[in-house]
Protein backbone atom coordinates (compact mmCIF):
# COMPACT_ATOMS: atom_id res chain seq x y z
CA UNK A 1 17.30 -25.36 -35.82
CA UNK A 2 18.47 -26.78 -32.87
CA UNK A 3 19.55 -25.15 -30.09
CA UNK A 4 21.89 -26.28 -27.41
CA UNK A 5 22.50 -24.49 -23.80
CA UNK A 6 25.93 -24.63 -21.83
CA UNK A 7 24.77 -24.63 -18.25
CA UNK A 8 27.21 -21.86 -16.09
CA UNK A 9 26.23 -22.50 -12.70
CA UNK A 10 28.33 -20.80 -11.27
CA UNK A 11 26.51 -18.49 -8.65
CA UNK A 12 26.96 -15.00 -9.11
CA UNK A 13 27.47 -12.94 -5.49
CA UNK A 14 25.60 -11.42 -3.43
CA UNK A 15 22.49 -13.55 -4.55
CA UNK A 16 24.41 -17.07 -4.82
CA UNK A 17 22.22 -17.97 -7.67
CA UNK A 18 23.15 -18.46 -11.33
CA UNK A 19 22.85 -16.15 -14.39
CA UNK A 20 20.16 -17.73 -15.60
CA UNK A 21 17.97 -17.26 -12.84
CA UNK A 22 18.50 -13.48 -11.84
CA UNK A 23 16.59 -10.91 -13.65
CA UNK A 24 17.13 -8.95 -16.30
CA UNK A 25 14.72 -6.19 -18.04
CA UNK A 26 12.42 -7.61 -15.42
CA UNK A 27 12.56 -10.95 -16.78
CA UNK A 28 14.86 -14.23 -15.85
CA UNK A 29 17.89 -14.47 -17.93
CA UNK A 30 16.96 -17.84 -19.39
CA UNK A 31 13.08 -16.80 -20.30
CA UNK A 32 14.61 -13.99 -22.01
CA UNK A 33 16.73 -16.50 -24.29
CA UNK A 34 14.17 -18.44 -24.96
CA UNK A 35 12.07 -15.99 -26.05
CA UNK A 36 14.48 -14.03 -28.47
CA UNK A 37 15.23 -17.37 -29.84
CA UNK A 38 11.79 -18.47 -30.93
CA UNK A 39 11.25 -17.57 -34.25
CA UNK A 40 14.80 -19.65 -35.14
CA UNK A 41 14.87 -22.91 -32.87
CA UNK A 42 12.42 -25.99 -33.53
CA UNK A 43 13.94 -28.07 -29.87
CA UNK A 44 16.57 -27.69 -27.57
CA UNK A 45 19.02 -30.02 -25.48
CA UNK A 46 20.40 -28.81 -22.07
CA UNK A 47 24.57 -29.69 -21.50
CA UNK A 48 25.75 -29.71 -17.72
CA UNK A 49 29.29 -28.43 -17.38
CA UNK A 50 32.06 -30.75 -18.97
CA UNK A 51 29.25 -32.43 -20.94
CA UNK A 52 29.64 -32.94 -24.56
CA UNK A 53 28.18 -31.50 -27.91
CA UNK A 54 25.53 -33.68 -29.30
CA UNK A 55 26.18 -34.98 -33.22
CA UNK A 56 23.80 -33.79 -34.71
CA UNK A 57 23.68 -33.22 -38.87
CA UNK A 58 21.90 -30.39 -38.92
CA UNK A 59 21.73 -26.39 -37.83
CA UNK A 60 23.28 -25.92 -34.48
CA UNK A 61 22.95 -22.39 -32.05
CA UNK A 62 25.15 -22.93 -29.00
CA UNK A 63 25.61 -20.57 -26.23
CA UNK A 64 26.03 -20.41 -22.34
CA UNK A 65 23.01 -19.43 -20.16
CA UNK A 66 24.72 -16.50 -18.64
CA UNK A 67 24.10 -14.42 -21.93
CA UNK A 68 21.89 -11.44 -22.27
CA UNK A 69 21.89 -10.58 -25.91
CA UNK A 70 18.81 -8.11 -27.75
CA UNK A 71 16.72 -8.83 -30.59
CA UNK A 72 18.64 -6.46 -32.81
CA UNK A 73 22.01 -8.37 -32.00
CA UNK A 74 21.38 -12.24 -32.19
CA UNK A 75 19.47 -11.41 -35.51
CA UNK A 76 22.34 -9.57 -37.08
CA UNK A 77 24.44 -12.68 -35.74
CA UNK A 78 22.29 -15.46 -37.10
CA UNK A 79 22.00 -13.51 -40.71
CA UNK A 80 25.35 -12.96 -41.20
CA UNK A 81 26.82 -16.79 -39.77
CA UNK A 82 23.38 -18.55 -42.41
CA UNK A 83 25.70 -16.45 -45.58
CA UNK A 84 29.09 -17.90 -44.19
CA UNK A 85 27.53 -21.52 -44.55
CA UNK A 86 30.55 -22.45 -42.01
CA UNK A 87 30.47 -22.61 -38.34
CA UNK A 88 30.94 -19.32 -36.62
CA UNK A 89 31.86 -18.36 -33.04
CA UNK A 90 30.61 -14.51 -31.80
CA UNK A 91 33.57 -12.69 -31.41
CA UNK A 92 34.49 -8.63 -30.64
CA UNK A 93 36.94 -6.32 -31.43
CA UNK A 94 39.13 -4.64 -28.70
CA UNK A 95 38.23 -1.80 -30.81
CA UNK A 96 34.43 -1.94 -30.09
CA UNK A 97 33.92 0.96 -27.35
CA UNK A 98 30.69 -1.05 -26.02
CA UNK A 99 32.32 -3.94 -25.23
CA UNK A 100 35.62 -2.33 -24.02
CA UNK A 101 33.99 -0.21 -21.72
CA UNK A 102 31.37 -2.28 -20.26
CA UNK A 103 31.38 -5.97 -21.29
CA UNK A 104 34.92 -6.88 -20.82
CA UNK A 105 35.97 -5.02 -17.25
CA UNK A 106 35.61 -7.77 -14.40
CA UNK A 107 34.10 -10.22 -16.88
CA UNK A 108 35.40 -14.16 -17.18
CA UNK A 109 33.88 -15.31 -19.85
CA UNK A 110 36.18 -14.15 -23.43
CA UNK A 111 38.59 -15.72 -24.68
CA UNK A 112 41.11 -13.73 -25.89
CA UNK A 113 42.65 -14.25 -29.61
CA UNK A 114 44.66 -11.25 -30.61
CA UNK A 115 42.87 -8.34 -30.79
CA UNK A 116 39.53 -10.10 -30.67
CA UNK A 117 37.41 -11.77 -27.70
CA UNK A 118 35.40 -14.55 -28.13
CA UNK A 119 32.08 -15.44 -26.81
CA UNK A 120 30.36 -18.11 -26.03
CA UNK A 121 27.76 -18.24 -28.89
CA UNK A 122 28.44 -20.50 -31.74
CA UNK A 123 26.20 -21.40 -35.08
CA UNK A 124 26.74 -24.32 -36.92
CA UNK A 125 25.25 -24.65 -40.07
CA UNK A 126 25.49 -28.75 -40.48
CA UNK A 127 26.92 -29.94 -36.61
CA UNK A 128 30.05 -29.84 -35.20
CA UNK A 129 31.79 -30.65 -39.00
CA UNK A 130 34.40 -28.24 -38.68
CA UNK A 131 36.25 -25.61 -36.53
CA UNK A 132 34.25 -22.12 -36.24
CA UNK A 133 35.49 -18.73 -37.41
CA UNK A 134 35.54 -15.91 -35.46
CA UNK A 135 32.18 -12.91 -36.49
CA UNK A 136 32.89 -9.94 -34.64
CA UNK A 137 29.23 -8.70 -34.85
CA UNK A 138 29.66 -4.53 -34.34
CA UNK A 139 28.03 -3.28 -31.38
CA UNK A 140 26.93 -0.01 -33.01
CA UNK A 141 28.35 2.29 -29.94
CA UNK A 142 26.98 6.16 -29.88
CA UNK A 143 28.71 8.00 -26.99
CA UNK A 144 25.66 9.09 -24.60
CA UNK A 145 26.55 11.51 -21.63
CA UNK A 146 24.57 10.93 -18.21
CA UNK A 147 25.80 13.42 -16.13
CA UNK A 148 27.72 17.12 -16.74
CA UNK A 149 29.84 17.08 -13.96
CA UNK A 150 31.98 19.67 -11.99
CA UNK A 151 35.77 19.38 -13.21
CA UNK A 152 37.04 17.98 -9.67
CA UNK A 153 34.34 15.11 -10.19
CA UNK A 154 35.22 14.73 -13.56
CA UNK A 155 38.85 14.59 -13.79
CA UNK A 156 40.98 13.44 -16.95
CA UNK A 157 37.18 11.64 -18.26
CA UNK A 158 35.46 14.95 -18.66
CA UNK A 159 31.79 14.73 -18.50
CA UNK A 160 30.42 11.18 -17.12
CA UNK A 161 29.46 9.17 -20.41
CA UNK A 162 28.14 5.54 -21.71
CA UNK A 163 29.21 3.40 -25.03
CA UNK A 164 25.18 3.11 -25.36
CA UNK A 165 25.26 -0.48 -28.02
CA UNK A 166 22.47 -0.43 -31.01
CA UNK A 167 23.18 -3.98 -30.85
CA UNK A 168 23.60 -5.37 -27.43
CA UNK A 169 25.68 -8.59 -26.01
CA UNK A 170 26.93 -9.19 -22.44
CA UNK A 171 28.33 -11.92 -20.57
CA UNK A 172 26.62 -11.97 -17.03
CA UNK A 173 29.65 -12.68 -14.73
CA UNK A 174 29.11 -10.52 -11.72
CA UNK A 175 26.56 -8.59 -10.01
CA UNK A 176 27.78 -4.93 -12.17
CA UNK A 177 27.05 -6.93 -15.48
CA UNK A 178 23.11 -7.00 -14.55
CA UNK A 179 23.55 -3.22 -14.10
CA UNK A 180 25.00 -2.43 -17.67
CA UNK A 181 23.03 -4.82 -19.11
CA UNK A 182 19.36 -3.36 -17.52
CA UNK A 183 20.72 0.46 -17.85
CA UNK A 184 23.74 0.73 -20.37
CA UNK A 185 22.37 -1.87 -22.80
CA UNK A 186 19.16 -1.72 -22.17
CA UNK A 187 17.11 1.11 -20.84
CA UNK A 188 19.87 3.62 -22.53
CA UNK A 189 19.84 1.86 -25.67
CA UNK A 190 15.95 2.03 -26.20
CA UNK A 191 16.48 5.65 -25.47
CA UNK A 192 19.01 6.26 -28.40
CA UNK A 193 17.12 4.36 -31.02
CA UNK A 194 13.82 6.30 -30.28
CA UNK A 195 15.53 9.61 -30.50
CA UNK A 196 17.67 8.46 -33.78
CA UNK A 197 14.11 7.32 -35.07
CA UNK A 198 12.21 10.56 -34.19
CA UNK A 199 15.40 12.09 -35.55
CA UNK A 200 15.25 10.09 -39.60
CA UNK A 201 11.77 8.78 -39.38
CA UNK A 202 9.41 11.70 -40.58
CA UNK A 203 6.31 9.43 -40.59
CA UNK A 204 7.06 8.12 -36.91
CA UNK A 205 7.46 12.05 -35.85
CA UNK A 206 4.42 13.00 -37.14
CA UNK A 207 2.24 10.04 -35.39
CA UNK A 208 3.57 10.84 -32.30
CA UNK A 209 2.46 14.25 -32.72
CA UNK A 210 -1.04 13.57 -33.83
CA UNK A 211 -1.54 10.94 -31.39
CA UNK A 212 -0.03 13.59 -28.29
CA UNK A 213 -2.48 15.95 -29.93
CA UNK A 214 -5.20 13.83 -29.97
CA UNK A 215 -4.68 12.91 -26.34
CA UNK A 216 -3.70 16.21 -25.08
CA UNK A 217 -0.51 15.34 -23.92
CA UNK A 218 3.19 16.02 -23.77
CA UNK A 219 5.12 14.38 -26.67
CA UNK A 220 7.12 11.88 -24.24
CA UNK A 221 3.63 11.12 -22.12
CA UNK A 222 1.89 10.27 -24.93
CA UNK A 223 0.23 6.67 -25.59
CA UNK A 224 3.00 5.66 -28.55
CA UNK A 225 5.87 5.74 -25.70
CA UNK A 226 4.55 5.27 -22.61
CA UNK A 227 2.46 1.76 -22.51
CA UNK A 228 0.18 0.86 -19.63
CA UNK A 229 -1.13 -2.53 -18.30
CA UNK A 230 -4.82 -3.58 -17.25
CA UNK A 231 -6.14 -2.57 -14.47
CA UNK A 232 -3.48 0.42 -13.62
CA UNK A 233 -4.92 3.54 -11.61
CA UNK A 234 -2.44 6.08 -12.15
CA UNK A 235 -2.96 9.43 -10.05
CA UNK A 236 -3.16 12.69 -13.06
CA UNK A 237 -0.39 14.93 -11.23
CA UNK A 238 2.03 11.99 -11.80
CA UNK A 239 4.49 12.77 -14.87
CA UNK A 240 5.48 9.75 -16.94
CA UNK A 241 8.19 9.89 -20.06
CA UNK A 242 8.54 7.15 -22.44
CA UNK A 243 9.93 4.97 -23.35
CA UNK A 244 8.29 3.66 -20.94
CA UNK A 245 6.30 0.20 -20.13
CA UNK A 246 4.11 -0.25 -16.94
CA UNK A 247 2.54 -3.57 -16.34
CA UNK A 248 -1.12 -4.70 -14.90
CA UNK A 249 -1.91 -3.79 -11.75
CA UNK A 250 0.02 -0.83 -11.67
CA UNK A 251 -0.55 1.98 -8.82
CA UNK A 252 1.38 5.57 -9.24
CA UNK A 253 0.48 8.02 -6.61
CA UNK A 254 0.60 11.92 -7.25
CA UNK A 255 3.54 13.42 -7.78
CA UNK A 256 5.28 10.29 -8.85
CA UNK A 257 7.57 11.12 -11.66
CA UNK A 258 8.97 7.89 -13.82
CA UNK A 259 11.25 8.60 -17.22
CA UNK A 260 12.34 5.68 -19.34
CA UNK A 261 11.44 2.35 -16.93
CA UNK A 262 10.68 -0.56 -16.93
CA UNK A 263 7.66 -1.21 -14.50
CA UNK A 264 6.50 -4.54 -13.58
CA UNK A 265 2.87 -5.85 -12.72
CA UNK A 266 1.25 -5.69 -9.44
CA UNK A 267 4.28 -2.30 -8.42
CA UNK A 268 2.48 0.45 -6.00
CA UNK A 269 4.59 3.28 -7.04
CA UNK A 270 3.58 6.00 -4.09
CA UNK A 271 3.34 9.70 -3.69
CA UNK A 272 6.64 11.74 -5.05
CA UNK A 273 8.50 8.94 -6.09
CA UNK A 274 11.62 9.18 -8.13
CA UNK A 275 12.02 6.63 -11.23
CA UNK A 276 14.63 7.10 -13.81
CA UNK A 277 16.42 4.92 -16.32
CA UNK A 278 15.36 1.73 -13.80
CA UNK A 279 14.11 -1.36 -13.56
CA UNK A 280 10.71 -2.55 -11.14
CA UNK A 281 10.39 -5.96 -10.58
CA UNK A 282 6.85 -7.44 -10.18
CA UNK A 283 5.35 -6.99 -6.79
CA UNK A 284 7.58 -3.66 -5.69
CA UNK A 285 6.23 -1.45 -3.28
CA UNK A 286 8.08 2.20 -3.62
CA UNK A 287 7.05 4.24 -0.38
CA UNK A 288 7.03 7.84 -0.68
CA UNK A 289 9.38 9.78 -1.95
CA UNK A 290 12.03 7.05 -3.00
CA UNK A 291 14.53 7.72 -5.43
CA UNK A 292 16.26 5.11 -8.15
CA UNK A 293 18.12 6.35 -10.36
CA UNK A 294 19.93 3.91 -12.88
CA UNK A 295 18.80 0.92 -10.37
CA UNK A 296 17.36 -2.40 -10.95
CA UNK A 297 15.22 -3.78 -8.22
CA UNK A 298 13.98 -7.48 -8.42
CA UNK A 299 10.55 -9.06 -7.66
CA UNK A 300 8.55 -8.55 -4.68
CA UNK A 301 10.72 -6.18 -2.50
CA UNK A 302 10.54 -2.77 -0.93
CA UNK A 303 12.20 0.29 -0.41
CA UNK A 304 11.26 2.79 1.80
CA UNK A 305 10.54 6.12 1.72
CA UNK A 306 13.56 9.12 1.40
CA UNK A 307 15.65 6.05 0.71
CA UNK A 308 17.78 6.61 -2.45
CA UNK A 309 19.51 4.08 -4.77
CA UNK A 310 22.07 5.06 -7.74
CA UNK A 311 23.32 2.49 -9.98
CA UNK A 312 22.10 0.00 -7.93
CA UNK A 313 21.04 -3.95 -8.48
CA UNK A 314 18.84 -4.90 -5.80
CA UNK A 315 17.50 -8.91 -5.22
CA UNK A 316 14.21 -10.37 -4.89
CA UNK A 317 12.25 -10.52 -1.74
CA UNK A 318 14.28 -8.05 0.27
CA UNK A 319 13.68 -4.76 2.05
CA UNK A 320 15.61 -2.14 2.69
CA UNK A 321 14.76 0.91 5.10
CA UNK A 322 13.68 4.36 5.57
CA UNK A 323 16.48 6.66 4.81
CA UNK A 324 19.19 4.45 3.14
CA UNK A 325 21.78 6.04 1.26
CA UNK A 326 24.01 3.84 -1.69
CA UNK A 327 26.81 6.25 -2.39
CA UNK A 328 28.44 5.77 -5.83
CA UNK A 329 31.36 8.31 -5.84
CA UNK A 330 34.77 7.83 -4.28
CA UNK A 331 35.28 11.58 -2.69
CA UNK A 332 39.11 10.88 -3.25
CA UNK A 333 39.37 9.90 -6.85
CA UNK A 334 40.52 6.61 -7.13
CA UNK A 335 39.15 3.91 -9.08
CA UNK A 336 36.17 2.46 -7.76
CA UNK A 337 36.77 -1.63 -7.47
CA UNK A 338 34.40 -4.55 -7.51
CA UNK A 339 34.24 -8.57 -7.44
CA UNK A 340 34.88 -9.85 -10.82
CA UNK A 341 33.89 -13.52 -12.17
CA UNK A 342 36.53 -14.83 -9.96
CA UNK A 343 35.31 -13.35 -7.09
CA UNK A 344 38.55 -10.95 -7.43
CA UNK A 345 38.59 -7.36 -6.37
CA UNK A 346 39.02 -5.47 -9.57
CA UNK A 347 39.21 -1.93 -11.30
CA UNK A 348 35.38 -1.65 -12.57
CA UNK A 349 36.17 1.16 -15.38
CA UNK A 350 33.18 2.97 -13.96
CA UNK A 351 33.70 6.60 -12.35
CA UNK A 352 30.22 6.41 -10.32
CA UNK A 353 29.24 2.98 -9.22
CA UNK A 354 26.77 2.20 -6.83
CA UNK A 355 26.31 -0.80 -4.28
CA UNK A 356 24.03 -4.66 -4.64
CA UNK A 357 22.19 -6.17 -2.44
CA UNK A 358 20.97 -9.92 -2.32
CA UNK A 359 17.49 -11.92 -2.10
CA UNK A 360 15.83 -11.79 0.96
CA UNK A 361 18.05 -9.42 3.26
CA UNK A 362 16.35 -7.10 5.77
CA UNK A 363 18.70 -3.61 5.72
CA UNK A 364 17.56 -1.17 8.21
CA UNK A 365 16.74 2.41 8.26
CA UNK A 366 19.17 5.04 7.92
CA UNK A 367 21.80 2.96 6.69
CA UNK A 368 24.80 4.23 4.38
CA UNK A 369 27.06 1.87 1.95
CA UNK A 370 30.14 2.56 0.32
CA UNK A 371 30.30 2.37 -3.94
CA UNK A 372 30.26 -0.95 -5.01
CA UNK A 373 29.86 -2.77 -1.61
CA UNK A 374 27.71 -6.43 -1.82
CA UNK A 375 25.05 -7.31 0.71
CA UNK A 376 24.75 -11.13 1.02
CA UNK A 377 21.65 -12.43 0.15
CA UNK A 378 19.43 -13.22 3.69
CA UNK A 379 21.62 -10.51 5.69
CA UNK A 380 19.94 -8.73 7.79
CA UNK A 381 21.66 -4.88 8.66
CA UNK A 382 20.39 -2.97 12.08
CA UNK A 383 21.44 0.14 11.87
CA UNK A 384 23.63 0.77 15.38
CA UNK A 385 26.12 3.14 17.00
CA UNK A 386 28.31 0.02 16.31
CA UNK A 387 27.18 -0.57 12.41
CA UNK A 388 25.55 2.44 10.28
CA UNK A 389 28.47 3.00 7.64
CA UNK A 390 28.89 -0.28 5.26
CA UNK A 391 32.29 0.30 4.16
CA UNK A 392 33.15 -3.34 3.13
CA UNK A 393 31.20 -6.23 1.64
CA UNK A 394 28.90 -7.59 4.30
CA UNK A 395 28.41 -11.76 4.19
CA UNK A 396 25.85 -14.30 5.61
CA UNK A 397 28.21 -15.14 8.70
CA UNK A 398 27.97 -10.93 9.92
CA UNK A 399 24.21 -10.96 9.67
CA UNK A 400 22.94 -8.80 13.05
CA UNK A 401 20.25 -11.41 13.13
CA UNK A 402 22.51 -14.15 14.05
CA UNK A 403 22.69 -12.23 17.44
CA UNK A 404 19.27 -11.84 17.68
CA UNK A 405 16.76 -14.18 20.34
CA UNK A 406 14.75 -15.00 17.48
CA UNK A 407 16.93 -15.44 14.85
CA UNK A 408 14.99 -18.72 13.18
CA UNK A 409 12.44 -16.49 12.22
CA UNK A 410 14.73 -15.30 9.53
CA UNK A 411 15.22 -18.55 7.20
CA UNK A 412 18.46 -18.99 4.90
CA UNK A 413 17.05 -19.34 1.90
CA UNK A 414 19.92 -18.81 -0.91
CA UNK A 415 23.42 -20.65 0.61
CA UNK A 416 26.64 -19.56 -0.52
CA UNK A 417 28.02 -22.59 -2.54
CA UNK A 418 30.26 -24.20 -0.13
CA UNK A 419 28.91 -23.30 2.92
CA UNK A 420 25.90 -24.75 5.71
CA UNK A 421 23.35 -22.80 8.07
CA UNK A 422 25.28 -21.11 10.73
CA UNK A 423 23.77 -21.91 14.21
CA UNK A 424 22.48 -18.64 15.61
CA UNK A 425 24.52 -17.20 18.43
C-alpha cells in the first residue's frame, strides 16, 4: 500500500518547530508514523502544502504529519475502511467523550460536518476514484479520575477526571496537544488496559504473580511491567511501578520513586526523585529531589533539584533551575486559557493545566509561572526583584540575555517563523 504524507509545517509555539519533529512518547512524531505504519505500507511519497494527490491505481493511506495515532487505533481504522472497499475519511462523533474533551478544545485541524469531525486520515482502496465516506472509529473512552479534590477546587466538575481512549487519535496543533497525547492518551491509556487485562485475563494475573514471586518483588515492580535497558545501575531503595519502560544507560539513585514512565536512554535519574505518569527524553539529567508529575520533558535537558513540574511539556536542550515552580491551578476559578492552532487565546477545557517551555532556553532558579504560560524556545529567564513571577507568555524579543555583555554566547537556534536575530542590547 502506498502511503502518502501531507506536510503541516506550520510551527507549533513555544518551540517554532513542526509536529512532526517534536516528541512524543519519547519519540519524533514522524518516526512514530512510520513505525505504526510498517506492517501496511510497501513506499511512500511526501506532498508539500497545496501540492496535489498522486494518481495512483492502487491502495492509498493519506494523512497529515501532525498526527499521533496508537497501534490499537490505525489498525481498527485500516480493518474496518479494507471491508468498505470505498474510500474512507477518519471521522468522530461529537458524542465521543475522548475526543470532546481533549482532541477538539484549541485544535485546528477537524472539519466539522454535522455532528461529526473529520480528520485528516483517508484510505483509498483503488486511488482517488471516488469521494470518501466518513468512519467515525470509537475511541473506547473509560472515565479515569486523577485527583480527589476538595469541593472549592472542584467546583460544578466534582473530582478532577480524564476520557482515558482504548483507541487513541490526536491532531497535534498546539503545545497542550503533546501533553494529552504523552499523558491522557498515552501513559493513562497503557494504565487502563493493564488493569482491564489483570482484571479479565486470568492467565496474565497469574504470570505476573509467579514471575513477582519468583523475583521477590511487589506485583507492579516486577519484571512483566517494569522493563529495563542495558547497562542500567539502578540503586535497590529506589521504588519503580509499571507500566513502566527505562532505556540503556539508565541511572536511578536511592530513593528515586518512578510509577508508569516512560524513561529514555542515557537519563541519570538522582537521589529522591519524583516520576509519575511522565515522559524522559534521552539524555535527561533529574537532580535531586525533582518532581514531574504528568510532564513530558524532551531530549537532553535538565531540571534541577526541588524544582517541580505538573502537566508540563518541556523542549529539548533546555534547563531550567533550582527551585522552579509551574503552577497549574487558577486560585480564582476561572477557566484556565491557552494558544490554540491559530495562535488564539482560548478556553483549554482543562481545570489544572500546567505551563511549556521551548528548546534551548536557560530559566533560572527560583522561578514561578502562571498555568498555561509558554516560554519561547532560546529564552533565557534570570530570576530578579524585577522578573520572578511569569504571569504572561514570555517571547524571544524579552530574553534577559539580550541585556547581558555576553549575550552571543547564547545562539538562536529555533526562529520564530517570520522573524530575524535580534541584535543584543
Amino acid at each position: 500500500m502506498l502511503k502518502v504524507i501531507l506536510q503541516a509545517p506550520r510551527p507549533i509555539p513555544p518551540f517554532n518547530e513542526p509536529a512532526r519533529d517534536l516528541r512524543i512518547q519519547n519519540v519524533p512524531l514522524w518516526l512514530w508514523q512510520r513505525d505504526l505504519l510498517a506492517p501496511y505500507t510497501t513506499r511512500e511519497i511526501e506532498i508539500a502544502p497545496n501540492g496535489r494527490l498522486p494518481f495512483e491505481h492502487e491502495a492509498m493511506l493519506v494523512y497529515r504529519d501532525n498526527l499521533f495515532f496508537d497501534e490499537f487505533y490505525i489498525n481498527e481504522f485500516i480493518r474496518q475502511a479494507k471491508q468498505r472497499k470505498h474510500p474512507s475519511r477518519a471521522a468522530f462523533s461529537i458524542d465521543d467523550l475522548a475526543f470532546r474533551e481533549h482532541a477538539l478544545p484549541l485544535s485546528t485541524s477537524y472539519t466539522p460536518a454535522g455532528n461529526l469531525y473529520l480528520a485528516d486520515l483517508w484510505y483509498y482502496p483503488n486511488g482517488l476514484e471516488a469521494d470518501p465516506d466518513p468512519l467515525v472509529i470509537d475511541m473506547q473512552a473509560r472515565e479515569v479520575g486523577y485527583y480527589h479534590v476538595p469541593s472549592y477546587m472542584a467546583g460544578e466538575r466534582g473530582d478532577l477526571v480524564y476520557q482515558v481512549p482504548m483507541r487513541a487519535m490526536i491532531a497535534i496543533d498546539c503545545w497542550a496537544h503533546i501533553f494529552i497525547a504523552d499523558g491522557v492518551f498515552g501513559l493513562f491509556a497503557r494504565g487502563v488496559r493493564f488493569e482491564n487485562r489483570l482484571k479479565t485475563d486470568l492467565g496474565f494475573k497469574l504470570e505476573l504473580i509467579a514471575t513477582a514471586v519468583y523475583e521477590g518483588r511487589q506485583l507492579l515492580g516486577c519484571s512483566k511491567l517494569v522493563t529495563i535497558g542495558k547497562n542500567c545501575v539502578i540503586d535497590p531503595h529506589a521504588v519503580i511501578h509499571g507500566p513502566t519502560s527505562i532505556g540503556d544507560n539508565v541511572t536511578v539513585g536511592a530513593g528515586a520513586v518512578i510509577e508508569n514512565c516512560i524513561i529514555g536512554n542515557n537519563v541519570n535519574v538522582s537521589q529522591g526523585v519524583q516520576l509519575m505518569l511522565s515522559v524522559v527524553g534521552d539524555g535527561t539529567f533529574l537532580p535531586f529531589r525533582a518532581a514531574l508529575f504528568m510532564t513530558t520533558i524532551m531530549e537532553n535537558s535538565m531540571v534541577a533539584q526541588n524544582t517541580c513540574l505538573q502537566m508540563c511539556v518541556v523542549g529539548r536542550n533546555t534547563f531550567l533551575g533550582a527551585g522552579t515552580t509551574f503552577t497549574d491551578y487558577n486560585l480564582i476559578p476561572a477557566p484556565i486559557k491557552a494558544v490554540d492552532g491559530h495562535d488564539e487565546l482560548k478556553n483549554s477545557n482543562r481545570p489544572v493545566l500546567g505551563g511549556a517551555v521551548g528548546h534551548n532556553c536557560r530559566i533560572g532558579a527560583g522561578m514561578i509561572i502562571y498555568p498555561a504560560r509558554m516560554i519561547e524556545s532560546d529564552v533565557v529567564l534570570v530570576a530578579s526583584k524585577d522578573r520572578r513571577v511569569i504571569d504572561r507568555d514570555v517571547k524571544f524579543e524579552d530574553s534577559d540575555h539580550h541585556k547581558l555583555r555576553n549575550s552571543q554566547l547564547h545562539k538562536h537556534l529555533y526562529s520564530r517563523r517570520g522573524t530575524k536575530d535580534i541584535e543584543s542590547w
